[in-house]
Each structure stands twice: as structure tokens, then as C-alpha cells.
C-alpha atoms as a PDB file:
ATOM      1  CA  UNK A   1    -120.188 -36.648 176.624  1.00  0.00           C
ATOM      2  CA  UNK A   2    -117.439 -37.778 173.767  1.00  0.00           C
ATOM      3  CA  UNK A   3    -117.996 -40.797 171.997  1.00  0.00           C
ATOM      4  CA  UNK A   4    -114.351 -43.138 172.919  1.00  0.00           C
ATOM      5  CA  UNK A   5    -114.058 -46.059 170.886  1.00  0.00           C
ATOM      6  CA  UNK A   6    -112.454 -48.882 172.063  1.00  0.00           C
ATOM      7  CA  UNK A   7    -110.284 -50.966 170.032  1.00  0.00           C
ATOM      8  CA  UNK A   8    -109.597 -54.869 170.580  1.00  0.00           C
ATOM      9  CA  UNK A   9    -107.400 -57.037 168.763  1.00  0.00           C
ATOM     10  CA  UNK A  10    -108.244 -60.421 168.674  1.00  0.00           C
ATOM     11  CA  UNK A  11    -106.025 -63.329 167.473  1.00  0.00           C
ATOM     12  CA  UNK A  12    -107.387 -66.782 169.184  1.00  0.00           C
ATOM     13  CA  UNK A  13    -108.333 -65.434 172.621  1.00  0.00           C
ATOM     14  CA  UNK A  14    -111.488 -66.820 173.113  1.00  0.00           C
ATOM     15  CA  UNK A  15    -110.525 -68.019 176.563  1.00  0.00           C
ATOM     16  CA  UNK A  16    -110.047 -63.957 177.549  1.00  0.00           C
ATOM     17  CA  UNK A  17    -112.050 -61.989 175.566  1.00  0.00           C
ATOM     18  CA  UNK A  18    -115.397 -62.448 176.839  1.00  0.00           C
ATOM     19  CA  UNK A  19    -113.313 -60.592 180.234  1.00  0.00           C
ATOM     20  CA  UNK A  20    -112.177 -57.697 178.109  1.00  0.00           C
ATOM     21  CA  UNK A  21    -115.364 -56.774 176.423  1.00  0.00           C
ATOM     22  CA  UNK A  22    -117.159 -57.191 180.039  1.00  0.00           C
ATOM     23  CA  UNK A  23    -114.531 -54.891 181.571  1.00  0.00           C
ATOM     24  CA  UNK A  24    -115.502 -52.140 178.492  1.00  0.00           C
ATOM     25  CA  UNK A  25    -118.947 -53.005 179.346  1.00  0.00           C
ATOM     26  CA  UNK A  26    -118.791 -52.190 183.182  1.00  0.00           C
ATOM     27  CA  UNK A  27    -117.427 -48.732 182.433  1.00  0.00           C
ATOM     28  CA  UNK A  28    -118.824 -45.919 184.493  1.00  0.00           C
ATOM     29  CA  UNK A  29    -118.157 -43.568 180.992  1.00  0.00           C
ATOM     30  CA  UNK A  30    -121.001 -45.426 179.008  1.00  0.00           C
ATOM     31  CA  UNK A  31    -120.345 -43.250 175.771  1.00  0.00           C
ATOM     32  CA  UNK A  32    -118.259 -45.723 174.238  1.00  0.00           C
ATOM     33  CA  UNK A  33    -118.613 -47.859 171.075  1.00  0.00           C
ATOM     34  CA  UNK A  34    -116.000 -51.376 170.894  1.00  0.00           C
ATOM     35  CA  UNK A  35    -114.759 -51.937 167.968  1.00  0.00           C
ATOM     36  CA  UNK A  36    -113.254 -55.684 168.063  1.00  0.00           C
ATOM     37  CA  UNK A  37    -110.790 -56.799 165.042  1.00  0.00           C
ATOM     38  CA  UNK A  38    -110.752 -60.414 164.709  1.00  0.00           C
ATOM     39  CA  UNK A  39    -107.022 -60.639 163.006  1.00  0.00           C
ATOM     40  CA  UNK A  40    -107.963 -64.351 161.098  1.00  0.00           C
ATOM     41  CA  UNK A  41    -108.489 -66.516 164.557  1.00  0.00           C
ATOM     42  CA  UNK A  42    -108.802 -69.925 164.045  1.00  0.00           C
ATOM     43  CA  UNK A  43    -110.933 -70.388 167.285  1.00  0.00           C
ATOM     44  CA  UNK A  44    -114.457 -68.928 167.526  1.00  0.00           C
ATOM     45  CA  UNK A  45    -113.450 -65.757 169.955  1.00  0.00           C
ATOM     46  CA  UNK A  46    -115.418 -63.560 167.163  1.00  0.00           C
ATOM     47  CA  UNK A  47    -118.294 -65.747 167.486  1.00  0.00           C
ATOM     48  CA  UNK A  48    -118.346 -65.345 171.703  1.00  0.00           C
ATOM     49  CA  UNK A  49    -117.869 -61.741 170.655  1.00  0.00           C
ATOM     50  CA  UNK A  50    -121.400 -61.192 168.104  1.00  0.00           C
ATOM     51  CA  UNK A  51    -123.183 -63.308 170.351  1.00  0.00           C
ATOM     52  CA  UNK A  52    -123.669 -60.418 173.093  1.00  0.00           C
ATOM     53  CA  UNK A  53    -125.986 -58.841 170.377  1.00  0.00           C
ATOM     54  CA  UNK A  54    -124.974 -55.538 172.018  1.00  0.00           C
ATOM     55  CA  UNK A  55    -125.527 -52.492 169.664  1.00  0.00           C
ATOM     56  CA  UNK A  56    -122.573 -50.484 171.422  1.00  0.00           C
ATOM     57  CA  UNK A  57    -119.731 -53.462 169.716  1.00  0.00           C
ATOM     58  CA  UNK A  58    -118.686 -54.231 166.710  1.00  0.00           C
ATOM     59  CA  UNK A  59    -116.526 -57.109 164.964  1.00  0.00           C
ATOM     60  CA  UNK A  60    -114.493 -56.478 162.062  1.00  0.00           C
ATOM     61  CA  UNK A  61    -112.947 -59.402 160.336  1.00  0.00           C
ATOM     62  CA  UNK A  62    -109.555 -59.757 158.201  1.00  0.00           C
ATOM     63  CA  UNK A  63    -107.528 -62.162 157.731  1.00  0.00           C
ATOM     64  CA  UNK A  64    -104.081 -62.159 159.867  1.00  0.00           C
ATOM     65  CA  UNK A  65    -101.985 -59.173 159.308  1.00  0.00           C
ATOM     66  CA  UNK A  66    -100.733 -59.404 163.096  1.00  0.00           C
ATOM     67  CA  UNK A  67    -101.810 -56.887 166.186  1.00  0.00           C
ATOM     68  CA  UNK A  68    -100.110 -53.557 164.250  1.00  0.00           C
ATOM     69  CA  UNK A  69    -102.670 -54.319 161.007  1.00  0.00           C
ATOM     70  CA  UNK A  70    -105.598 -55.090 163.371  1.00  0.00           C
ATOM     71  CA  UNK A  71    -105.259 -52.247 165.405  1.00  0.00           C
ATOM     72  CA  UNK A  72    -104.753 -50.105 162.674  1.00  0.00           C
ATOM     73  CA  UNK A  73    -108.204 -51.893 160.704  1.00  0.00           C
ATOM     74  CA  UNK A  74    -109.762 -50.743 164.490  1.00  0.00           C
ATOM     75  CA  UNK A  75    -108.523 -47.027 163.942  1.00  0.00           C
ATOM     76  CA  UNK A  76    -110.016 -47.115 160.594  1.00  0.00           C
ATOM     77  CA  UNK A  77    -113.416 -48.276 161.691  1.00  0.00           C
ATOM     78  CA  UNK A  78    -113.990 -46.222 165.137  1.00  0.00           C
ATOM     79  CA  UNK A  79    -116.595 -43.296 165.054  1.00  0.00           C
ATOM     80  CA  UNK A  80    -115.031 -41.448 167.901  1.00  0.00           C
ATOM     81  CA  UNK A  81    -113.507 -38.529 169.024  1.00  0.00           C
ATOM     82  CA  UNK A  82    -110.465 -40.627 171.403  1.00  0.00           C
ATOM     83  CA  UNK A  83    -109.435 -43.953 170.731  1.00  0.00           C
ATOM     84  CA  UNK A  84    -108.816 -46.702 173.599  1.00  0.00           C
ATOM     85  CA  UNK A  85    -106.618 -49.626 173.332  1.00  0.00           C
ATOM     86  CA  UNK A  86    -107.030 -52.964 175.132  1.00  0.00           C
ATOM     87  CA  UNK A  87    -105.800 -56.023 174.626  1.00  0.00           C
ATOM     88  CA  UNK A  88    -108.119 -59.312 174.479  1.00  0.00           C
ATOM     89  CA  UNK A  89    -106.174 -60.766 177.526  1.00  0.00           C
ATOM     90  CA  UNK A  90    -106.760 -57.803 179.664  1.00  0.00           C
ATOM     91  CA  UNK A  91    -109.318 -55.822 181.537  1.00  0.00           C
ATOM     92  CA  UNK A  92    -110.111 -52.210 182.665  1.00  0.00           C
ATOM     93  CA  UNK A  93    -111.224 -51.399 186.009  1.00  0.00           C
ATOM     94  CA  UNK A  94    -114.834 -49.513 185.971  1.00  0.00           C
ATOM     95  CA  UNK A  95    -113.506 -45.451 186.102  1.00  0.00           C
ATOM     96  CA  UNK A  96    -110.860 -46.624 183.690  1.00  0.00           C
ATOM     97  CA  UNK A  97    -112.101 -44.357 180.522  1.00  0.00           C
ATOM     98  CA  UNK A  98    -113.799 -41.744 183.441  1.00  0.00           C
ATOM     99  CA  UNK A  99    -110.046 -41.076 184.302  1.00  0.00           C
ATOM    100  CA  UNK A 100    -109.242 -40.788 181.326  1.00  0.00           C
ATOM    101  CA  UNK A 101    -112.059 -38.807 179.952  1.00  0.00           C
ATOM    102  CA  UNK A 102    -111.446 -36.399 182.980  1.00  0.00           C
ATOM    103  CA  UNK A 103    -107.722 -35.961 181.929  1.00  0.00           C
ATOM    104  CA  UNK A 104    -109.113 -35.069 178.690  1.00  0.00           C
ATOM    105  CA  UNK A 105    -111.023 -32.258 180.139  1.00  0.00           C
ATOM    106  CA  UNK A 106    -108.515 -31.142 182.679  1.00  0.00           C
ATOM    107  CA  UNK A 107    -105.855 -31.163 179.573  1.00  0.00           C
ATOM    108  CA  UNK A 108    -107.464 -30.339 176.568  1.00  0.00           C
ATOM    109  CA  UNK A 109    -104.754 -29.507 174.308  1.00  0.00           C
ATOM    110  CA  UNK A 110    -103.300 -33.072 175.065  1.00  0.00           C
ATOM    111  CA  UNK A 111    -103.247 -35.550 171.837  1.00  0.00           C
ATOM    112  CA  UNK A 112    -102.557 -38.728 173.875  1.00  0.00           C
ATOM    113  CA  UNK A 113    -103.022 -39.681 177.502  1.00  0.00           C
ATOM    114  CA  UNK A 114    -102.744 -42.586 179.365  1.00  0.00           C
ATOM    115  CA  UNK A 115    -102.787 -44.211 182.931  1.00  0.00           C
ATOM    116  CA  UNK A 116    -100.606 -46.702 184.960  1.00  0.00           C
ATOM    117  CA  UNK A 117    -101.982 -49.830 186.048  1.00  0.00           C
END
């Protein structure tokens, strides 16, 4: 398999992002690494976050520099080969980076692919 990392913004969504990191956690492609960015939060969503004590995730803290500068601090700390995006308010279904993994494969020339949802 190809490491993905997944990258998370997080700017006060401590309400949701327990649900995103689950969904990334339920994946069917388990070789994966999260790399959260906690963009200067004022609540403790980066604390719910290092309290899973789960090797596979990662929080990165800077101060707020807004969802562009997070995601771009995310870029700079993923180890892998592809990059997935999710927001802290949303979710992936299980076979979400299968699909994608397996349009890898099926395109490998491709630089960027995605799905609908």
C-alpha cells in the first residue's frame, strides 16, 4: 500500500471533530497517517484530538493564519505519497480513500483525483 495523509483543519470545532477523525479512522484503506492543524482555536478541539493517543494522528499547532495557512502547515508536515483533505465538520464514508486509492491505480499518471459526495 501508499501511505495517504490526511489533512484536517481545525479552527474551534470541537463539537465535530471527534466525527471527522472517527470517519478517517473507520477507513477500509488503513495506510493512512492524520495530520490535524489546530489554526489557534480557542476551544479545546486539539485537546479531544491528542487524547485518542493514536500513533496513526498527529496535531500541529499555530496560531490563526485561517484554513489556506493551516492546510498548507498540513502539506508541510504529511509523510505521504497523496494528500487527503477533510474538513473538521465533515466525514468520509468507510471506502472513501479505497476509491480513491483505486483511482490512483486505475490512473496512474493522474496528479489529483477526487470523488462526489
Amino acid at each position: 500500500m501508499n501511505l495517504i495523509s490526511v489533512v484536517i483543519p481545525l479552527y474551534n470545532k470541537a463539537s465535530t471533530i471527534l466525527t471527522a477523525v472517527a470517519s478517517v479512522r473507520a477507513q477500509t484503506y488503513t495506510d493512512w497517517e492524520l495530520v490535524v492543524v489546530d489554526d489557534g482555536s480557542t476551544d479545546d478541539g486539539a485537546s479531544l484530538v491528542d487524547a485518542l493517543n493514536d500513533p496513526r494522528i498527529r496535531c500541529v499547532r499555530q496560531a490563526n493564519g485561517g484554513v489556506a495557512a493551516a492546510r498548507n502547515a498540513g502539506l508541510s508536515a504529511a509523510h505521504g505519497e497523496w494528500v487527503a483533505l477533510l474538513d473538521a465538520d465533515d466525514h468520509w464514508r468507510p471506502a472513501h480513500l479505497a476509491r480513491l486509492h483505486q483511482l490512483r491505480e486505475r490512473f496512474p499518471s493522474a496528479v489529483l483525483c477526487g470523488g462526489a459526495c
